[in-house]
C-alpha atoms as a PDB file:
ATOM      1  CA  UNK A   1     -13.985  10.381   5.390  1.00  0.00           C
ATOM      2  CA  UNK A   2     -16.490  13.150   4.162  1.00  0.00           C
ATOM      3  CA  UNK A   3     -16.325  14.821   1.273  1.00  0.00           C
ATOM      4  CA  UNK A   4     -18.653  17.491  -0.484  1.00  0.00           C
ATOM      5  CA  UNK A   5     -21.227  17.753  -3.306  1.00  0.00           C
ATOM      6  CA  UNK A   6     -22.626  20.878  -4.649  1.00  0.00           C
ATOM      7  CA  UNK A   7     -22.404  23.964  -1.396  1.00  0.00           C
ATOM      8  CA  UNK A   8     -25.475  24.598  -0.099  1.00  0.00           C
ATOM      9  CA  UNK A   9     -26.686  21.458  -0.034  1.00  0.00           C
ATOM     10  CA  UNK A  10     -23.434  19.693   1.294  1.00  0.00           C
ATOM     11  CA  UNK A  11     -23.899  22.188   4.118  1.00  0.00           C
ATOM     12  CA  UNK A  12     -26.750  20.881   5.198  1.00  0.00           C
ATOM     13  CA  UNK A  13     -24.408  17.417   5.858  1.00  0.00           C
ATOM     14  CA  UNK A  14     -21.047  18.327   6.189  1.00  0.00           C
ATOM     15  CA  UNK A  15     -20.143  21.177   8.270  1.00  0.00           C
ATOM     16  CA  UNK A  16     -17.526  21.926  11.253  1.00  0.00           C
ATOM     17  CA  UNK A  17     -18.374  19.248  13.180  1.00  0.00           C
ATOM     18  CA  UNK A  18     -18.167  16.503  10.638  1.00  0.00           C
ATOM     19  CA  UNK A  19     -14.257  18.090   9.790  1.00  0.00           C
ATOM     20  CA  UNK A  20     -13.042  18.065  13.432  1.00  0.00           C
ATOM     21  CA  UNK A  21     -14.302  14.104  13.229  1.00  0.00           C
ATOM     22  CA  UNK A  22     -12.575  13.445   9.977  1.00  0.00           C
ATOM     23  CA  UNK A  23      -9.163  15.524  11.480  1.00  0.00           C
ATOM     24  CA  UNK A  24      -8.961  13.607  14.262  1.00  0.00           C
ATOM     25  CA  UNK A  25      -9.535  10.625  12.982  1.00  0.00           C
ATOM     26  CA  UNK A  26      -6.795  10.617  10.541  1.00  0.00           C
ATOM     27  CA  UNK A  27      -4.491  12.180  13.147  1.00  0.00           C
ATOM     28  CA  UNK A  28      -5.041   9.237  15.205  1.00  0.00           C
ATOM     29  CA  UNK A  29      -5.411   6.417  12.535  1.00  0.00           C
ATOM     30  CA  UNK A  30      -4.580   7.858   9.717  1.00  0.00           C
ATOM     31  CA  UNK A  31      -6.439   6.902   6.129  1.00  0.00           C
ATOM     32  CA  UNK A  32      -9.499   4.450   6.373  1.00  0.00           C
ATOM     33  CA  UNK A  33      -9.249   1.001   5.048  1.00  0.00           C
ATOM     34  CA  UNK A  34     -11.092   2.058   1.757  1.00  0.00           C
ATOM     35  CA  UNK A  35      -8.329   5.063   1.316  1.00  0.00           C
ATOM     36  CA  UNK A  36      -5.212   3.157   2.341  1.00  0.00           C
ATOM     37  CA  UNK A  37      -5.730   0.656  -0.852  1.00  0.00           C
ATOM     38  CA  UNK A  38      -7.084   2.775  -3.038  1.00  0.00           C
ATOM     39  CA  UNK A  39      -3.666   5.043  -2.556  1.00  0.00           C
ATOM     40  CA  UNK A  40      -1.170   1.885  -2.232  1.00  0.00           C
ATOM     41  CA  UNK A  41      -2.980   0.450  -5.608  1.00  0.00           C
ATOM     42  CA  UNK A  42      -2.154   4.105  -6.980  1.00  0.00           C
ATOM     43  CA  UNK A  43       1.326   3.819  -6.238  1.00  0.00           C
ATOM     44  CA  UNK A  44       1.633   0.638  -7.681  1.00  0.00           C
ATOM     45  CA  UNK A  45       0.061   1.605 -10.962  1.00  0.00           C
ATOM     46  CA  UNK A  46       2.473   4.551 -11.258  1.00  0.00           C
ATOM     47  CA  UNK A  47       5.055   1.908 -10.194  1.00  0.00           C
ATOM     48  CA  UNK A  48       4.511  -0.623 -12.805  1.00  0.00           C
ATOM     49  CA  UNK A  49       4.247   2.100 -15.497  1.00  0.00           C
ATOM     50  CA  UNK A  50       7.756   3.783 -14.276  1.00  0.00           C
ATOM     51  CA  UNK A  51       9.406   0.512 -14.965  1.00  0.00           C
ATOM     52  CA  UNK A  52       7.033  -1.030 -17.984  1.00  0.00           C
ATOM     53  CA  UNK A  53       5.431  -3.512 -16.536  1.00  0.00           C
ATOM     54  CA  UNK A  54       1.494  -4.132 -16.829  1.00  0.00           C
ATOM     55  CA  UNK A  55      -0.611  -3.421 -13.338  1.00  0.00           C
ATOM     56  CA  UNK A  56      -1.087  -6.697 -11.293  1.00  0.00           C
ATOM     57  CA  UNK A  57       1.583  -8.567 -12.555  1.00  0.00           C
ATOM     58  CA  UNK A  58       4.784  -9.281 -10.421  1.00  0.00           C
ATOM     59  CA  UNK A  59       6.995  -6.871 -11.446  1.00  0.00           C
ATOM     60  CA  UNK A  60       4.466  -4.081 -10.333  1.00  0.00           C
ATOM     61  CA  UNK A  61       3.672  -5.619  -6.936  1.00  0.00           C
ATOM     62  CA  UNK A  62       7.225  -4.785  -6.318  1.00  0.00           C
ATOM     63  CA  UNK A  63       7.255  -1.295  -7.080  1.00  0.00           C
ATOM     64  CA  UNK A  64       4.230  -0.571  -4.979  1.00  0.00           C
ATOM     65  CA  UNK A  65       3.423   0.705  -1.591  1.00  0.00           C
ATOM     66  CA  UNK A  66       6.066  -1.073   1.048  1.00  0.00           C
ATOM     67  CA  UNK A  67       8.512   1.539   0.595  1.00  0.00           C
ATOM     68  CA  UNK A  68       7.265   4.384   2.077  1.00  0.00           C
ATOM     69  CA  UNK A  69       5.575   4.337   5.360  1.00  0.00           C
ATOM     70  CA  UNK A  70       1.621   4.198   6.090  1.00  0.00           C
ATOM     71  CA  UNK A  71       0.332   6.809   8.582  1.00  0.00           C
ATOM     72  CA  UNK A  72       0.712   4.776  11.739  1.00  0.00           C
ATOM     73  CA  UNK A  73      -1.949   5.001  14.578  1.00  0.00           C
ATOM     74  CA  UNK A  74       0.397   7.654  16.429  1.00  0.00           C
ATOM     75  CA  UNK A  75      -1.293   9.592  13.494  1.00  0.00           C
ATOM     76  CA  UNK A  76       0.153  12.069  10.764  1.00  0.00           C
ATOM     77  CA  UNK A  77       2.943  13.378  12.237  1.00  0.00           C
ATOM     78  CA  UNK A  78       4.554  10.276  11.296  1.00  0.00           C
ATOM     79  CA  UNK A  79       7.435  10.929   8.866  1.00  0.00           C
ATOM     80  CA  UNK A  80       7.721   8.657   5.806  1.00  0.00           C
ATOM     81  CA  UNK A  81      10.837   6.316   6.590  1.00  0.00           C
ATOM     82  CA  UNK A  82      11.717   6.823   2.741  1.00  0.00           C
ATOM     83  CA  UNK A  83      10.389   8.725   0.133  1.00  0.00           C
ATOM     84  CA  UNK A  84       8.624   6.786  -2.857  1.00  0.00           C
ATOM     85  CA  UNK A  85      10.597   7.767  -5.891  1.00  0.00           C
ATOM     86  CA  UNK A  86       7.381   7.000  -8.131  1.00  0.00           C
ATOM     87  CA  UNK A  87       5.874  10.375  -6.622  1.00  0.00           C
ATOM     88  CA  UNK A  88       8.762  12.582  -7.266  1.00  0.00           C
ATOM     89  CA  UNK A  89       7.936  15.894  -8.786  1.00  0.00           C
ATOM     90  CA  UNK A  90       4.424  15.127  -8.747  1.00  0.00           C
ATOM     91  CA  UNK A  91       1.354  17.652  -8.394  1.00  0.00           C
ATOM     92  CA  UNK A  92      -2.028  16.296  -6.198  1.00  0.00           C
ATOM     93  CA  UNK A  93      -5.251  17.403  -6.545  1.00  0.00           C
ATOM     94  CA  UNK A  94      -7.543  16.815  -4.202  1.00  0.00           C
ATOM     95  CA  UNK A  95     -11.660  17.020  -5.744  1.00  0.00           C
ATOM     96  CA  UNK A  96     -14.063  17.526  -2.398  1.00  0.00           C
ATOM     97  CA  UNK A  97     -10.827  16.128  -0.278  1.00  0.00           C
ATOM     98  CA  UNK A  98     -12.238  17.783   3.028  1.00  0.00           C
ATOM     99  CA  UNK A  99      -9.120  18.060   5.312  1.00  0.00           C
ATOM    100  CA  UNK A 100      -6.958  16.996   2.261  1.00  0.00           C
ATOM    101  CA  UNK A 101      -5.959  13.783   4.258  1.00  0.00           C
ATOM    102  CA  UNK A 102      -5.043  11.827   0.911  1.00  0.00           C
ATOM    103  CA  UNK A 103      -2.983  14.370  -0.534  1.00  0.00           C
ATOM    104  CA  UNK A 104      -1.097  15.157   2.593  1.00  0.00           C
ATOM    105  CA  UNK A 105      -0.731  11.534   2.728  1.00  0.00           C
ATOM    106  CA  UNK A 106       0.880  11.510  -1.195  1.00  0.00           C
ATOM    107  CA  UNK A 107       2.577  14.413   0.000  1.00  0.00           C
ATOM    108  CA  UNK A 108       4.134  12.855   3.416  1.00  0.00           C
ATOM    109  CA  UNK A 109       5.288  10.280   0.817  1.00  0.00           C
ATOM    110  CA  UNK A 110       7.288  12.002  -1.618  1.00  0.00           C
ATOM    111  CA  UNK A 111       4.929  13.989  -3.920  1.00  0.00           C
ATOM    112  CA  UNK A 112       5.873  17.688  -4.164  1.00  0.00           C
ATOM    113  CA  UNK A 113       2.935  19.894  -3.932  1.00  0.00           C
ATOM    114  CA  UNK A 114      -0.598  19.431  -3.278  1.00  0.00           C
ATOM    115  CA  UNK A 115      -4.243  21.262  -4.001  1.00  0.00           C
ATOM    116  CA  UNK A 116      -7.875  20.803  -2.006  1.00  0.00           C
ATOM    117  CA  UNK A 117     -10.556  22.512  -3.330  1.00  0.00           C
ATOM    118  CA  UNK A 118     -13.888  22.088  -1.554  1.00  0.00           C
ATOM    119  CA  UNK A 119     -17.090  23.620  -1.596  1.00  0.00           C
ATOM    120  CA  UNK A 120     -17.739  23.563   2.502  1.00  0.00           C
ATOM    121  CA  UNK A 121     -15.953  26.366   4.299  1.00  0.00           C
ATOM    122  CA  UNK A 122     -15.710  25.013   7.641  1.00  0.00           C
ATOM    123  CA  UNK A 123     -13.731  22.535   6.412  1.00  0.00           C
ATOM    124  CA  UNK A 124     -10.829  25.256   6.000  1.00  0.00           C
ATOM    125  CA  UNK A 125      -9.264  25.924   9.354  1.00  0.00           C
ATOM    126  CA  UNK A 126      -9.346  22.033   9.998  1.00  0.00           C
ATOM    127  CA  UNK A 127      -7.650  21.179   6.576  1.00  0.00           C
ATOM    128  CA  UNK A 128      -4.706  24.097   7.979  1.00  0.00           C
ATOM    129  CA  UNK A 129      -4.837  21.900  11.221  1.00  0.00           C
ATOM    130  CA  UNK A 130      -3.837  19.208   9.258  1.00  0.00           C
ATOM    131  CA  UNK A 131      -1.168  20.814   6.578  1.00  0.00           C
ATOM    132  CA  UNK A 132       0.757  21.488   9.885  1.00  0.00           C
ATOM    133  CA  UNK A 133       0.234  18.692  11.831  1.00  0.00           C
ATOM    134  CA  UNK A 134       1.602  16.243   8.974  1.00  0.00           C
ATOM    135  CA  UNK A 135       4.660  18.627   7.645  1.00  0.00           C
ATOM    136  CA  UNK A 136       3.180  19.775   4.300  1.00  0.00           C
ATOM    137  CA  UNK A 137       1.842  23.351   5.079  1.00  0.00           C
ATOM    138  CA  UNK A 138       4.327  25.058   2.675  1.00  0.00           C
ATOM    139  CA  UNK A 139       3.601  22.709   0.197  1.00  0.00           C
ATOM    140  CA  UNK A 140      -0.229  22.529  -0.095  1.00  0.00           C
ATOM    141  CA  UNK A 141      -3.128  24.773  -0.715  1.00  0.00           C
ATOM    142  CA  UNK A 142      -6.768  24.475  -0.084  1.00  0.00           C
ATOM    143  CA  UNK A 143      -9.649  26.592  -1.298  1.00  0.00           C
ATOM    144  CA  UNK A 144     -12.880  26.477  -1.691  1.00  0.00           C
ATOM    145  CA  UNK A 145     -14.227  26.225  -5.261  1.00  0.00           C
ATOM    146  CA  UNK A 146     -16.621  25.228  -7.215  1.00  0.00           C
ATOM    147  CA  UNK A 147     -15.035  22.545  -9.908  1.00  0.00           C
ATOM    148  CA  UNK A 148     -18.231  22.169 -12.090  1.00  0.00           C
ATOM    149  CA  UNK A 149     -18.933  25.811 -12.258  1.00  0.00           C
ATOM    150  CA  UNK A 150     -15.501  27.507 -13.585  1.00  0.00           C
ATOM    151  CA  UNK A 151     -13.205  24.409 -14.326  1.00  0.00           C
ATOM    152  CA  UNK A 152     -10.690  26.459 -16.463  1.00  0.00           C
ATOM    153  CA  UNK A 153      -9.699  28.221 -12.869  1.00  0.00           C
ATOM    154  CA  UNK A 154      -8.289  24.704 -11.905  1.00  0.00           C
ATOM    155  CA  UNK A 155      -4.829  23.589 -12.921  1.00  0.00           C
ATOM    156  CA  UNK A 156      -4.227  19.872 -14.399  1.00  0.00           C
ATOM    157  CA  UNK A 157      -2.228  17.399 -11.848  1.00  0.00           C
ATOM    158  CA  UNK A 158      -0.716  14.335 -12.134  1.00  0.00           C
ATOM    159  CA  UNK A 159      -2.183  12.710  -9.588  1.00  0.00           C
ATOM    160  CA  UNK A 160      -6.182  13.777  -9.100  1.00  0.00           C
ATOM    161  CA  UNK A 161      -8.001  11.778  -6.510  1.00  0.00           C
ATOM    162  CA  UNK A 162     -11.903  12.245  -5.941  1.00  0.00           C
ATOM    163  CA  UNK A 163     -12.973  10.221  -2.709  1.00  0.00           C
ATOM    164  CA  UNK A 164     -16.385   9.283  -1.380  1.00  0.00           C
ATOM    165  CA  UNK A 165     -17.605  12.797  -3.520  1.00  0.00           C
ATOM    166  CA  UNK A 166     -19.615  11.333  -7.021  1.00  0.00           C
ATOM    167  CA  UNK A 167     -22.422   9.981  -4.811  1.00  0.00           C
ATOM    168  CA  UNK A 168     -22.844  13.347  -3.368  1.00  0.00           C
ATOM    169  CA  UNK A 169     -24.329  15.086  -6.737  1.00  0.00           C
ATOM    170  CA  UNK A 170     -27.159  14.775  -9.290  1.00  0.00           C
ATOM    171  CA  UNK A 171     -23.949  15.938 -11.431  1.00  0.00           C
ATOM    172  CA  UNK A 172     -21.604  13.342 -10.144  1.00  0.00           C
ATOM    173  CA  UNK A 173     -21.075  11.678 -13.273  1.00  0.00           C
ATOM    174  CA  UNK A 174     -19.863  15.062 -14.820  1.00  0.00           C
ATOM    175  CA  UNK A 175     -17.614  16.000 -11.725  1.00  0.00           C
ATOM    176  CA  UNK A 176     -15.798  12.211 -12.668  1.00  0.00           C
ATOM    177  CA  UNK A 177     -14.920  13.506 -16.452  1.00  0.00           C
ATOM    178  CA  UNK A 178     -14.263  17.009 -15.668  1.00  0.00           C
ATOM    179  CA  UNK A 179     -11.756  15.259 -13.068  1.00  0.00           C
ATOM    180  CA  UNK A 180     -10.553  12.975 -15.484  1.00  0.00           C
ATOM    181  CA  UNK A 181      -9.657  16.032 -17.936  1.00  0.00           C
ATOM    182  CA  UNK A 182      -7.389  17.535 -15.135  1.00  0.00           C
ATOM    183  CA  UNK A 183      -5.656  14.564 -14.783  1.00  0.00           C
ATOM    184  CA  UNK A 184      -2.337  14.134 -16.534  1.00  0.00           C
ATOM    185  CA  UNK A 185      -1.321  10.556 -15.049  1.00  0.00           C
ATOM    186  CA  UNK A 186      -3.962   8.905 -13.209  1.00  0.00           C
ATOM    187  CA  UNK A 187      -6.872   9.490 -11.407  1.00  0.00           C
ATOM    188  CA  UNK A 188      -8.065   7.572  -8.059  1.00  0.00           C
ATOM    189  CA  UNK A 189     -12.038   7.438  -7.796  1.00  0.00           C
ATOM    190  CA  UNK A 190     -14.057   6.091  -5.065  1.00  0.00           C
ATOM    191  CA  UNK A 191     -17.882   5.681  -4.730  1.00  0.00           C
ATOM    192  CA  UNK A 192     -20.583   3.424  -2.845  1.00  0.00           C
ATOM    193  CA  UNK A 193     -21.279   0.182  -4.960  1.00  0.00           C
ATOM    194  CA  UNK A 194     -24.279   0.646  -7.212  1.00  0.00           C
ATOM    195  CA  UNK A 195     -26.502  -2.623  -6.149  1.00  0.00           C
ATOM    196  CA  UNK A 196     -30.376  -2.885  -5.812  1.00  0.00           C
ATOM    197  CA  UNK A 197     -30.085  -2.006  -2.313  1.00  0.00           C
ATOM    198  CA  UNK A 198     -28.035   1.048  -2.346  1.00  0.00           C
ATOM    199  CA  UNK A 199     -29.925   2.430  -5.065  1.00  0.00           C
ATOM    200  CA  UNK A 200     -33.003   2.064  -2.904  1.00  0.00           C
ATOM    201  CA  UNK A 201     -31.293   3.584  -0.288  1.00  0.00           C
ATOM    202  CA  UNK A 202     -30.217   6.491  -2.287  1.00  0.00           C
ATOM    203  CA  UNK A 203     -33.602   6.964  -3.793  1.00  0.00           C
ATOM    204  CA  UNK A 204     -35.422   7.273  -0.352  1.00  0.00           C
ATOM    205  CA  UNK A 205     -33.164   9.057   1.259  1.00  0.00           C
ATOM    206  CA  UNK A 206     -33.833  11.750  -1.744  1.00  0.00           C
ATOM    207  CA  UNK A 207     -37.987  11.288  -1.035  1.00  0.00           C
ATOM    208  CA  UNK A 208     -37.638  11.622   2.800  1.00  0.00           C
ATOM    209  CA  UNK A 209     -35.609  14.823   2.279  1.00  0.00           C
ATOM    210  CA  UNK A 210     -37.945  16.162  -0.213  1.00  0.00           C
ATOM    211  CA  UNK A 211     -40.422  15.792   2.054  1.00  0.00           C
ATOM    212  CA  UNK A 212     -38.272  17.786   4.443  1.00  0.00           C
ATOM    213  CA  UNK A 213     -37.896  20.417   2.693  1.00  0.00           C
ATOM    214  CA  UNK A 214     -33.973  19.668   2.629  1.00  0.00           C
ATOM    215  CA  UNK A 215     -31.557  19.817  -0.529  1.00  0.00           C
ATOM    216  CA  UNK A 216     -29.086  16.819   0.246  1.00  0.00           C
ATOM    217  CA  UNK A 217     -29.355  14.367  -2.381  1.00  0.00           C
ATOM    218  CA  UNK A 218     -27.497  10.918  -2.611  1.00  0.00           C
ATOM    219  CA  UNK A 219     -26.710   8.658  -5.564  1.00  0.00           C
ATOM    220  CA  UNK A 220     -25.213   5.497  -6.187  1.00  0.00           C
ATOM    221  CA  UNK A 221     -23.658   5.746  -9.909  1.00  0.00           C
ATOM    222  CA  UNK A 222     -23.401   2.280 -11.607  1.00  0.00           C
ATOM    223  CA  UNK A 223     -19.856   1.503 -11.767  1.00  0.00           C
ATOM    224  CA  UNK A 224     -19.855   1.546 -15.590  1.00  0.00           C
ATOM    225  CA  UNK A 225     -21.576   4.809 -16.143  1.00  0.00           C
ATOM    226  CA  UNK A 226     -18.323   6.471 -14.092  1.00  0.00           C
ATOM    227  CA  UNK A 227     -15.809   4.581 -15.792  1.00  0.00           C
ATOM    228  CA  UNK A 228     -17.272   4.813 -19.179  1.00  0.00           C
ATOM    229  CA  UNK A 229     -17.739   8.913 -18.944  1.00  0.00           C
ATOM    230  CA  UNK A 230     -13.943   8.949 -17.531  1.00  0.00           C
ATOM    231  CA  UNK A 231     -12.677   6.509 -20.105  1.00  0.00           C
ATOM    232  CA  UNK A 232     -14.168   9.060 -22.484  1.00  0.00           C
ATOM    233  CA  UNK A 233     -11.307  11.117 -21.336  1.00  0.00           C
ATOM    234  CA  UNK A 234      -9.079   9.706 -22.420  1.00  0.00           C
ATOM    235  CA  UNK A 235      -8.301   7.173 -19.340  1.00  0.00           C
ATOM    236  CA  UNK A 236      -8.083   3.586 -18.891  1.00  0.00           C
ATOM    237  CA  UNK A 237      -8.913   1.420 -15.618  1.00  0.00           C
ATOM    238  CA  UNK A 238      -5.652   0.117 -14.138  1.00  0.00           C
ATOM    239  CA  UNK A 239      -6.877  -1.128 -10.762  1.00  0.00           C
ATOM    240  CA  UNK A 240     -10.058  -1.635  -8.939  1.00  0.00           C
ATOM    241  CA  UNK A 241     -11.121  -2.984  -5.439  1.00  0.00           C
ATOM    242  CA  UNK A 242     -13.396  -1.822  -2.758  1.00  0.00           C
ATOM    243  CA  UNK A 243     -15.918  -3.872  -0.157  1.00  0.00           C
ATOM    244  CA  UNK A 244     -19.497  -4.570  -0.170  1.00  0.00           C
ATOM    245  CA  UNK A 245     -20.858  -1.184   0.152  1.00  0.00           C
ATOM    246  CA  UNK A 246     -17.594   1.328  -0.986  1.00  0.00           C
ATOM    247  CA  UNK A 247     -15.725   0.923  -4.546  1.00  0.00           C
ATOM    248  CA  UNK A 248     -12.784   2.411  -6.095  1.00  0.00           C
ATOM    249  CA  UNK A 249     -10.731   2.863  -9.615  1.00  0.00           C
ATOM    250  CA  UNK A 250      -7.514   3.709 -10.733  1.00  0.00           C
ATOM    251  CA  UNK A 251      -7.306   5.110 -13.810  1.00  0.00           C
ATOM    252  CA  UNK A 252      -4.315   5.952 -15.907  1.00  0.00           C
ATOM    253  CA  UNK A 253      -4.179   8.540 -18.864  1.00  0.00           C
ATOM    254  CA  UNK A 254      -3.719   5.982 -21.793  1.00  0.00           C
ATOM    255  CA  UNK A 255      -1.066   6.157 -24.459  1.00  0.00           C
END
């Protein structure tokens, strides 16, 4: 699913059309593959710390995801067949969410309220689409904002979650701490995996659009450079996984 980087240039790349795609593709499928274990490894850290147990061992596994329904392919009007209690009372905030699909799906599953911010306005009336479509219009909110520029104006959450956005920004490594500094519990971050090839990638797809005259710039972030500026923050990695090409962390505020 898109996200955003810095607004004018994220404009250039992610505008109307690319939120009507992301819309109906969760409507229809719900999260992507990368998205549906990032969130179930979220709720099984947050499991595993409700009950004492260290992430990844058995005890955890069984306070994780099964619970509560997955968005099914009839999309996200699909009601949660039970409520996970390990998201009860919890805030979400949603760093360059786009439609907000990940916190409406937190929300759908027993979290109570739920923030976007963005910097892409056409993303707005889609994200709406989706806050009604899913059941969690009165309790969610979406604005757009700019995180890096006037943090303060951004209330902490429990839950902060920062998809598919780091790789967007020359300051990505800054957006990761200043989420990790809103985050109260944990914090889920995705981000392509930083290997010789899609740091080439990244690097000519900043010289071709120089050359163009366009602003879009991509990165690929080693893995340890994001976790070690987040750690900073006072978090500690809890879970990890991703494919070849996408990553993700869970991180947990430690103490």
């Amino acid at each position: 699913m898109s996200s955003c980087c810095r607004s004018g240039p994220c404009e250039e790349m992610f505008g109307a059309k690319a939120a009507e795609r992301d819309l109906e593709e969760y409507l229809r499928h719900g999260l992507g593959d990368l998205e549906r274990r990032m969130v179930a490894d979220l709720r099984t850290v947050l499991g595993a710390a409700a009950h004492g147990a260290a992430p990844g061992s058995p005890r955890a596994a069984s306070h994780g995801q099964p619970k509560a329904a997955m968005a099914s392919a009839s999309g996200a009007t699909t009601s949660p067949t039970e409520a996970d209690p390990v998201l009860a009372g919890t805030r979400v905030l949603e760093i360059g969410g786009g439609v907000g699909a990940i916190q409406a799906d937190l929300l759908r599953s027993g979290a109570a309220t739920g923030e976007v911010i963005e910097l892409v306005p056409a993303y707005r009336r889609f994200a709406q689409r989706l806050a009604e479509a899913s059941g969690t219009a009165g309790r969610t909110a979406w604005r757009v904002h700019d995180l890096l520029a006037d943090p303060q104006s951004v209330a902490p959450a429990d839950l902060v979650i920062m998809n598919r956005v780091v790789c967007c920004s020359a300051e990505g490594v800054e957006l990761a701490a200043t989420a990790a500094r809103l985050t109260r519990r944990a914090l889920a971050l995705s981000y392509p995996r930083s290997t010789r090839f899609t740091r080439f990638a990244a690097a000519a797809q900043r010289t071709v659009y120089r050359w163009l005259g366009r602003t879009y710039r991509a990165f690929a972030w080693p893995e340890e450079v994001l976790a070690s500026a987040v750690c900073r923050e006072g978090l500690r990695v809890a879970a990890e996984g991703g494919g070849s090409v996408w990553r993700y962390m869970v991180l947990v505020r430690a103490g």
